[in-house]
C-alpha atoms as a PDB file:
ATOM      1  CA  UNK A   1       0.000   0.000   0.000  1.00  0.00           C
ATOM      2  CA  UNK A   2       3.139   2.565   0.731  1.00  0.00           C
ATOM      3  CA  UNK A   3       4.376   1.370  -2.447  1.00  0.00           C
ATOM      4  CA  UNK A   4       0.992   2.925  -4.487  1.00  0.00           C
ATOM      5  CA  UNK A   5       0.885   5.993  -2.229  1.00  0.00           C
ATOM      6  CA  UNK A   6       4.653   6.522  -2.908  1.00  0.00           C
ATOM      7  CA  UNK A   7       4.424   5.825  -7.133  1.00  0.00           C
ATOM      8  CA  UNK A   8       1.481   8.050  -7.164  1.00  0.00           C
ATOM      9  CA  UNK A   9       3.054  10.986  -5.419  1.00  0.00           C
ATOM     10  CA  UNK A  10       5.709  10.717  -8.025  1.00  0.00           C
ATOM     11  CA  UNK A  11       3.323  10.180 -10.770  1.00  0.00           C
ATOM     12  CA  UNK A  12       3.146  13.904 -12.349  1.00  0.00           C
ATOM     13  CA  UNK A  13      -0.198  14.885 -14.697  1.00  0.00           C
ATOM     14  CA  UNK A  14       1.598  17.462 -16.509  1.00  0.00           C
ATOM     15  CA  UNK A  15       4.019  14.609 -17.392  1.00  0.00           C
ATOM     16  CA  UNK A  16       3.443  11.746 -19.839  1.00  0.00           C
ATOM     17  CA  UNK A  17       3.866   8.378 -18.768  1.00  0.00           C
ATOM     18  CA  UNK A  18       7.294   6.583 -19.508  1.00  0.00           C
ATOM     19  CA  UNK A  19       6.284   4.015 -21.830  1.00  0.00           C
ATOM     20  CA  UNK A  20       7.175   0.300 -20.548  1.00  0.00           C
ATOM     21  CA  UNK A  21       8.387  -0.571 -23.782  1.00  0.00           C
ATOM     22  CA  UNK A  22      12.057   0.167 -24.218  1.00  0.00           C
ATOM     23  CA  UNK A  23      12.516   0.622 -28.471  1.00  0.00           C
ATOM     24  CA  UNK A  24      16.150   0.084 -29.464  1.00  0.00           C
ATOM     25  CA  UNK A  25      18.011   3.295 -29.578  1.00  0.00           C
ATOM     26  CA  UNK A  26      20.440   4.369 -32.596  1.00  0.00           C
ATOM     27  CA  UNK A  27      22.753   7.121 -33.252  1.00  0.00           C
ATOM     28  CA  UNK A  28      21.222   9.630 -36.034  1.00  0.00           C
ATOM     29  CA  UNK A  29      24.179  10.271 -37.166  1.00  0.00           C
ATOM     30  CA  UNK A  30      25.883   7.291 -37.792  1.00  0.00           C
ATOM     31  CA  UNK A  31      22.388   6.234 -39.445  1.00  0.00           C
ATOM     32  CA  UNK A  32      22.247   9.627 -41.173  1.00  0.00           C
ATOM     33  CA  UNK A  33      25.810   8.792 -42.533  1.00  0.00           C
ATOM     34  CA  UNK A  34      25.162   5.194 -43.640  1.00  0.00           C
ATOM     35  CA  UNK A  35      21.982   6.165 -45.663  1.00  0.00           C
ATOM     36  CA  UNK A  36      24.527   8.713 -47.654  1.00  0.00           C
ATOM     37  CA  UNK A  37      26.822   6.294 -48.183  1.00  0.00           C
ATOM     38  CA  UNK A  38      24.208   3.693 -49.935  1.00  0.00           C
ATOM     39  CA  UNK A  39      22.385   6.382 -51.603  1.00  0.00           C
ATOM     40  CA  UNK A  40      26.067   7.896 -53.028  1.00  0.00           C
ATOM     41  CA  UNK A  41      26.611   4.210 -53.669  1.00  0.00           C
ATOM     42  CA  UNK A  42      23.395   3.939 -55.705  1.00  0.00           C
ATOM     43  CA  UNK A  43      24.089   6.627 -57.525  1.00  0.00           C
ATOM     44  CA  UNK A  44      27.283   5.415 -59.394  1.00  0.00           C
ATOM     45  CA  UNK A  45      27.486   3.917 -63.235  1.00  0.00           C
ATOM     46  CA  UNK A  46      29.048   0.802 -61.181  1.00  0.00           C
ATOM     47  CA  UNK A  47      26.313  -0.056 -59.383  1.00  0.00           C
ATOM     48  CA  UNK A  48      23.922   0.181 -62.395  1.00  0.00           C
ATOM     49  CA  UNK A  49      26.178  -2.016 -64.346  1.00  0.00           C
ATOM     50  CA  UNK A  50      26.881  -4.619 -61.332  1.00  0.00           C
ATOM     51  CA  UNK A  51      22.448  -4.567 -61.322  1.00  0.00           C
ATOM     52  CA  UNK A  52      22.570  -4.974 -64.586  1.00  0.00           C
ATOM     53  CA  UNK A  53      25.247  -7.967 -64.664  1.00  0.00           C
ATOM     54  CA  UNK A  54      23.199  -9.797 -61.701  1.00  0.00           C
ATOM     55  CA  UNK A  55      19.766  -9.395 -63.613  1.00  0.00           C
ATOM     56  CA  UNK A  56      20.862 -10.587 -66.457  1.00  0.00           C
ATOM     57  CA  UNK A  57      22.676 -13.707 -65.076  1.00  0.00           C
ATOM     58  CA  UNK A  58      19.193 -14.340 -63.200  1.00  0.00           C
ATOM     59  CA  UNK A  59      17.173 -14.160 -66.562  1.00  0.00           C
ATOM     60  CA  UNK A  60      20.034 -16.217 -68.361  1.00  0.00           C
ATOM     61  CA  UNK A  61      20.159 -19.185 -65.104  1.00  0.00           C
ATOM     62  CA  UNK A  62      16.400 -19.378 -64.332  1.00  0.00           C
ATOM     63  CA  UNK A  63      15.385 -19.048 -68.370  1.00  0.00           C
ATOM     64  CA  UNK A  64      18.219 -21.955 -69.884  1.00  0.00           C
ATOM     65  CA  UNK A  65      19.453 -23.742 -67.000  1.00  0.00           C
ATOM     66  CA  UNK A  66      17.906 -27.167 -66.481  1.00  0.00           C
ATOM     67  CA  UNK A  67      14.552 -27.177 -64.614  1.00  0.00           C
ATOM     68  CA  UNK A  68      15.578 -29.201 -61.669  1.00  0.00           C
ATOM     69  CA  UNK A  69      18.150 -26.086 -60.941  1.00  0.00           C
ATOM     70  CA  UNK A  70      16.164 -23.057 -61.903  1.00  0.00           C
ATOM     71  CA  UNK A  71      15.206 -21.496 -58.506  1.00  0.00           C
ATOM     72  CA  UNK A  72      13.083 -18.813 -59.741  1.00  0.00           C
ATOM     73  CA  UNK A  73      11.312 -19.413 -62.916  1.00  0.00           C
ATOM     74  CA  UNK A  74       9.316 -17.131 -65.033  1.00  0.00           C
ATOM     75  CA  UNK A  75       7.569 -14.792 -63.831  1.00  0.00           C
ATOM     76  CA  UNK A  76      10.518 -14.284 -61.911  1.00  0.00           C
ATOM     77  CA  UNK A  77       8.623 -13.468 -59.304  1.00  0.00           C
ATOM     78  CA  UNK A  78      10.821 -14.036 -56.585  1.00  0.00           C
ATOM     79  CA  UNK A  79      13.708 -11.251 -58.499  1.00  0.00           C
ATOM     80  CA  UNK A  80      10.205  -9.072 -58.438  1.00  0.00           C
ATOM     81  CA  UNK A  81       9.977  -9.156 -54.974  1.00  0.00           C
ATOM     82  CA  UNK A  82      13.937  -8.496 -54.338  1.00  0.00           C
ATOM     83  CA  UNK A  83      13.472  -5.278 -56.894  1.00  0.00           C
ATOM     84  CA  UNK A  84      10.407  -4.020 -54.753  1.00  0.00           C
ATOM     85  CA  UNK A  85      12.473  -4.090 -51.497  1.00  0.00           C
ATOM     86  CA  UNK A  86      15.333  -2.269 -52.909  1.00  0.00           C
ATOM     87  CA  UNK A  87      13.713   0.176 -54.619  1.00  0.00           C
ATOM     88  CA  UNK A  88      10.925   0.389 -51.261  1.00  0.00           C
ATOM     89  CA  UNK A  89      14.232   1.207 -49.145  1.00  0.00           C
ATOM     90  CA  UNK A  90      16.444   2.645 -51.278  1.00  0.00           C
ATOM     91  CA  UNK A  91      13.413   5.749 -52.244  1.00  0.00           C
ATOM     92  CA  UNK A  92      13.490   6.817 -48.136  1.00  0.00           C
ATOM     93  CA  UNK A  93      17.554   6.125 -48.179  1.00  0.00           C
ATOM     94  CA  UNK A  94      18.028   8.944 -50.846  1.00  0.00           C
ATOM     95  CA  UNK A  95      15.438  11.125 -49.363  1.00  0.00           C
ATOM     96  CA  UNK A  96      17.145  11.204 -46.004  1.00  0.00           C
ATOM     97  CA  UNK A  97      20.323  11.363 -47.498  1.00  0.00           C
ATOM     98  CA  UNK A  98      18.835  14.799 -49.851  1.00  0.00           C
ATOM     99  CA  UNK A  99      17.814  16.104 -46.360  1.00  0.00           C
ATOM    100  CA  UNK A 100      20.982  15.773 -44.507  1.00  0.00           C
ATOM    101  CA  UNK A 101      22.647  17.840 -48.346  1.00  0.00           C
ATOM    102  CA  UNK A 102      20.185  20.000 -47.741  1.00  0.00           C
ATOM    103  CA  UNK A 103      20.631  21.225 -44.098  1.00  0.00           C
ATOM    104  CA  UNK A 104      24.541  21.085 -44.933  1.00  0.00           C
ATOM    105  CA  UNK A 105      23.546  23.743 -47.763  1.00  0.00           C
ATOM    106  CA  UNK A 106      21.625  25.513 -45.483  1.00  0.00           C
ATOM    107  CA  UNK A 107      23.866  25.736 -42.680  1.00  0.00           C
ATOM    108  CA  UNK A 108      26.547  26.872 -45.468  1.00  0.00           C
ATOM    109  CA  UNK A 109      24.494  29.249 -47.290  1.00  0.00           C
ATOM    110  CA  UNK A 110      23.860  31.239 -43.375  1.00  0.00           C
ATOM    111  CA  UNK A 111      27.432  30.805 -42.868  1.00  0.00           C
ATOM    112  CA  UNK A 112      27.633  32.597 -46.184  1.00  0.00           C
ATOM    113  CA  UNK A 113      25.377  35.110 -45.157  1.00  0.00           C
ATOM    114  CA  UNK A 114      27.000  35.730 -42.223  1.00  0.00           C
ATOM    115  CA  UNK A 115      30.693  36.312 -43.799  1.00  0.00           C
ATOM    116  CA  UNK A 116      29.203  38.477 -46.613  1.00  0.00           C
ATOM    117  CA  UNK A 117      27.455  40.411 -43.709  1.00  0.00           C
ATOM    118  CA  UNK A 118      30.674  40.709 -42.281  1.00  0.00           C
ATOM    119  CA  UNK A 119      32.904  41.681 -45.291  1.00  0.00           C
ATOM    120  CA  UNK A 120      30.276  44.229 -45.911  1.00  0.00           C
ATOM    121  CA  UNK A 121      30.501  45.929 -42.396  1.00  0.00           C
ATOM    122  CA  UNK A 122      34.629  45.916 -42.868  1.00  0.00           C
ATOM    123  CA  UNK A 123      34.235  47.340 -46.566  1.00  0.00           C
ATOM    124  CA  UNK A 124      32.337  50.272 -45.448  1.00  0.00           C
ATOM    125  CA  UNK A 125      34.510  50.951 -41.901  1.00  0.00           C
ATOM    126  CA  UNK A 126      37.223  50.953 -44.176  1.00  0.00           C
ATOM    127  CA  UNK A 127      35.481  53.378 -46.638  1.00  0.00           C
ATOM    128  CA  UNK A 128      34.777  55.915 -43.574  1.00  0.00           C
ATOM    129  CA  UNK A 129      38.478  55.600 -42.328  1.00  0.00           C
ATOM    130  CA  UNK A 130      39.659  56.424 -45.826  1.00  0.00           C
ATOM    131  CA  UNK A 131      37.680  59.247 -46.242  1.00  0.00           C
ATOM    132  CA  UNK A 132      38.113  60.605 -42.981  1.00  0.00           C
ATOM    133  CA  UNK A 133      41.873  60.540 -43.587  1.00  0.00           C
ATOM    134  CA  UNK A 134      41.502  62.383 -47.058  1.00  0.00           C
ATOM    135  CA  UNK A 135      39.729  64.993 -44.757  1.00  0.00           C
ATOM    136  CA  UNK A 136      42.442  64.934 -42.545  1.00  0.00           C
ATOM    137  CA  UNK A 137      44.976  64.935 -44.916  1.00  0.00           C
ATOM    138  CA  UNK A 138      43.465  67.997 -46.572  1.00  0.00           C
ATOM    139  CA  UNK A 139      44.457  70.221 -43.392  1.00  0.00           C
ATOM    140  CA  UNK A 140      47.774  68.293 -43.597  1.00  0.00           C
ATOM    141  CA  UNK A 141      50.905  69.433 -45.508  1.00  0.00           C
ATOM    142  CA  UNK A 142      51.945  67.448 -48.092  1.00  0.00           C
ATOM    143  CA  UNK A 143      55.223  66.462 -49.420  1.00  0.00           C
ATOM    144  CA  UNK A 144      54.733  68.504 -52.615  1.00  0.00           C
ATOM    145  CA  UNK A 145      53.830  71.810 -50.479  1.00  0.00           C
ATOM    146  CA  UNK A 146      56.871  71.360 -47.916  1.00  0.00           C
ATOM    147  CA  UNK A 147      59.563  71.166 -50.783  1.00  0.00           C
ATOM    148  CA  UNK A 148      57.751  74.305 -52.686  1.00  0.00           C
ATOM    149  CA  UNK A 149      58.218  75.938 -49.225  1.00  0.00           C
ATOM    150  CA  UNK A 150      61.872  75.017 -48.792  1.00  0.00           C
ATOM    151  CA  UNK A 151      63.001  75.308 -52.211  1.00  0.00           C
ATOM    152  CA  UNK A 152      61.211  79.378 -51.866  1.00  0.00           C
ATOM    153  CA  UNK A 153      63.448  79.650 -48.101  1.00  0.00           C
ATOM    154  CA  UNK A 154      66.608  78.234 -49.614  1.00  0.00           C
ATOM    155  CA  UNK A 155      66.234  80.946 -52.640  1.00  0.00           C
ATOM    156  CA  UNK A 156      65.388  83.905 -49.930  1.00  0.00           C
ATOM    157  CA  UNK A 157      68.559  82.655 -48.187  1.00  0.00           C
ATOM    158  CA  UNK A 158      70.968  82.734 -50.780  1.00  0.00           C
ATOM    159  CA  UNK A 159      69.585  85.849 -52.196  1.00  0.00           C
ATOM    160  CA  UNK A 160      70.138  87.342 -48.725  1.00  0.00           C
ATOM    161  CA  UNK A 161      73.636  85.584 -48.533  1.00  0.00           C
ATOM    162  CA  UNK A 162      74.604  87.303 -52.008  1.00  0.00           C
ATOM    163  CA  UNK A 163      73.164  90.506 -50.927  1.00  0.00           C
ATOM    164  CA  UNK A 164      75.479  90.586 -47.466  1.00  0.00           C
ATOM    165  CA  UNK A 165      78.172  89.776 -49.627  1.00  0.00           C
ATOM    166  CA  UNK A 166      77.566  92.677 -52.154  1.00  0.00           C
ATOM    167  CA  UNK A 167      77.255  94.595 -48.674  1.00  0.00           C
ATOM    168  CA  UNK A 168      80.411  93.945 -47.116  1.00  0.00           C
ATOM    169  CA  UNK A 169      82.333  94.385 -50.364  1.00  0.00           C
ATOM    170  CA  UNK A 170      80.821  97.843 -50.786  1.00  0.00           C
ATOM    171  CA  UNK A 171      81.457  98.651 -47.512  1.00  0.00           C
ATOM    172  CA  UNK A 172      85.091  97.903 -47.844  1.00  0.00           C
ATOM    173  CA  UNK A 173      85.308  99.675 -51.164  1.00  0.00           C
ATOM    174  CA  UNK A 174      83.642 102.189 -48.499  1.00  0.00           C
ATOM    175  CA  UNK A 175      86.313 101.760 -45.923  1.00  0.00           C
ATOM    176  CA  UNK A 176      89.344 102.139 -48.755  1.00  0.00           C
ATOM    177  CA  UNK A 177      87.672 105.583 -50.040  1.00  0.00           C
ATOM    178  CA  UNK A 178      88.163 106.650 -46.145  1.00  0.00           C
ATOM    179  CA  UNK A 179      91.187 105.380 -45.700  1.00  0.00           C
ATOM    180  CA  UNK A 180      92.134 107.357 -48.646  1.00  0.00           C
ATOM    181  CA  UNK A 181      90.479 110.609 -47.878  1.00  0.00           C
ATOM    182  CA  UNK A 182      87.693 110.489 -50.852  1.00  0.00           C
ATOM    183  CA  UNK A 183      84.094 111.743 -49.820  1.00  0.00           C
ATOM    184  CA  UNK A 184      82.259 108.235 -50.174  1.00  0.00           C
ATOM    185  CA  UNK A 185      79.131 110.310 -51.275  1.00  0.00           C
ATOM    186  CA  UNK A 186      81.018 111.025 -54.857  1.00  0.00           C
ATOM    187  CA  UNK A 187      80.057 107.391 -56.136  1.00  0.00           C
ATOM    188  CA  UNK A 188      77.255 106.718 -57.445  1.00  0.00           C
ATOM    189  CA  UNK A 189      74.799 105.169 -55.774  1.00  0.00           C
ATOM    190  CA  UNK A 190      72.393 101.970 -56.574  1.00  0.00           C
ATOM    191  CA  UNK A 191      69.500 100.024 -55.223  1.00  0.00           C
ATOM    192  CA  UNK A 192      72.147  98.780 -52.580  1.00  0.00           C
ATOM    193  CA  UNK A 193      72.281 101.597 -50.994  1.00  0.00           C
ATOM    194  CA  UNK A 194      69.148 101.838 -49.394  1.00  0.00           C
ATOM    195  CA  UNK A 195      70.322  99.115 -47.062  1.00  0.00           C
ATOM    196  CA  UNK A 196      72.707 101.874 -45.665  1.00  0.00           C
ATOM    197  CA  UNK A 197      71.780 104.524 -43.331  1.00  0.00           C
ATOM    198  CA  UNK A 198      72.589 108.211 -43.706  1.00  0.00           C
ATOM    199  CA  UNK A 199      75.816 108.485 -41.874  1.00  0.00           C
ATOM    200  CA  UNK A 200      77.418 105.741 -43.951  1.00  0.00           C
ATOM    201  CA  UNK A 201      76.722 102.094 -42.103  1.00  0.00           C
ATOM    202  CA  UNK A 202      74.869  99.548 -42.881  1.00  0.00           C
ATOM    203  CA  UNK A 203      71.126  99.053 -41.047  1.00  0.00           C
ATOM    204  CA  UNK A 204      70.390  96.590 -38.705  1.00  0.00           C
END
């Protein structure tokens, strides 16, 4: 009486019942992989030709061998019957196998999906950080503009290294004239000679 009280406690409504009858259990998989392999199998030229070879030895044994030996005569029914179970199993054998190729192909074509997704996200990242640096690069100084620059400094320093030269050899022509007693404003004077102040040296 416990017994009852204590199995129906545990019995649960919302539950089904565990059926009493254990069914043999198989892997999926490995079944999944074995109907592939017959239906790749079935799907060769050899097999056709082996079918082909075994049908027509059966015709050939059962039509000319001697009665006494011929184990399925015409009709054939008995090569009728082995043709019906092949072709009864082999039907559901390709159509698993075509389901298996076809959640393979759909499992590819998302991870396809996914990688396109994800080469399209990069591609246009890419495209902002390149056209943000041509932005940046437009407030930038380029090469080109930094050698124009120097190339324009170097000329303004010679010029302004042959112009101090000019100015220190007129000022010693200056200095001889002196030393010599001649007025230094007798000479004529040129556009140097602005860079000289009134009383005779140069400005600063």
């Amino acid at each position: 009486m416990a017994r009852m009280v204590e199995r129906r406690r545990t019995e649960r409504l919302d539950q089904p019942r565990e059926s009493r009858v254990k069914l043999p259990r198989f892997d999926p998989e490995a079944f999944g992989r074995w109907s592939e392999g017959i239906a790749r199998g079935m799907g060769t030229a050899n097999f056709i030709v082996y079918m082909t070879v075994v049908i027509a030895a059966w015709f050939l044994w059962n039509t000319l061998a001697p009665p006494h030996l011929r184990f399925d005569p015409y009709t054939f029914t008995f090569l009728t019957l082995i043709l019906s179970l092949q072709a009864s199993y082999a039907a559901p054998l390709i159509l698993l196998a075509q389901n298996r190729q076809a959640d393979r192909d759909r499992v590819a074509l998302e991870e396809d999906r996914r990688r396109a997704t994800m080469q399209k996200a990069d591609t246009e990242y890419l495209a902002r950080e390149i056209a943000a640096l041509r932005v940046a690069m437009g407030e930038v100084a380029t090469r080109d503009f930094l050698r124009s620059e120097l190339a324009r400094l170097a000329e303004e320093l010679d010029e302004a290294a042959h112009r101090r030269q000019r100015l220190e050899r007129r000022q010693q022509k200056r200095t001889s004239h002196r030393s010599a007693g001649s007025d230094p404003l007798d000479e004529p004077r040129d556009d140097l000679d602005g860079d000289y102040a009134r009383d005779g040296r140069p400005e600063g």
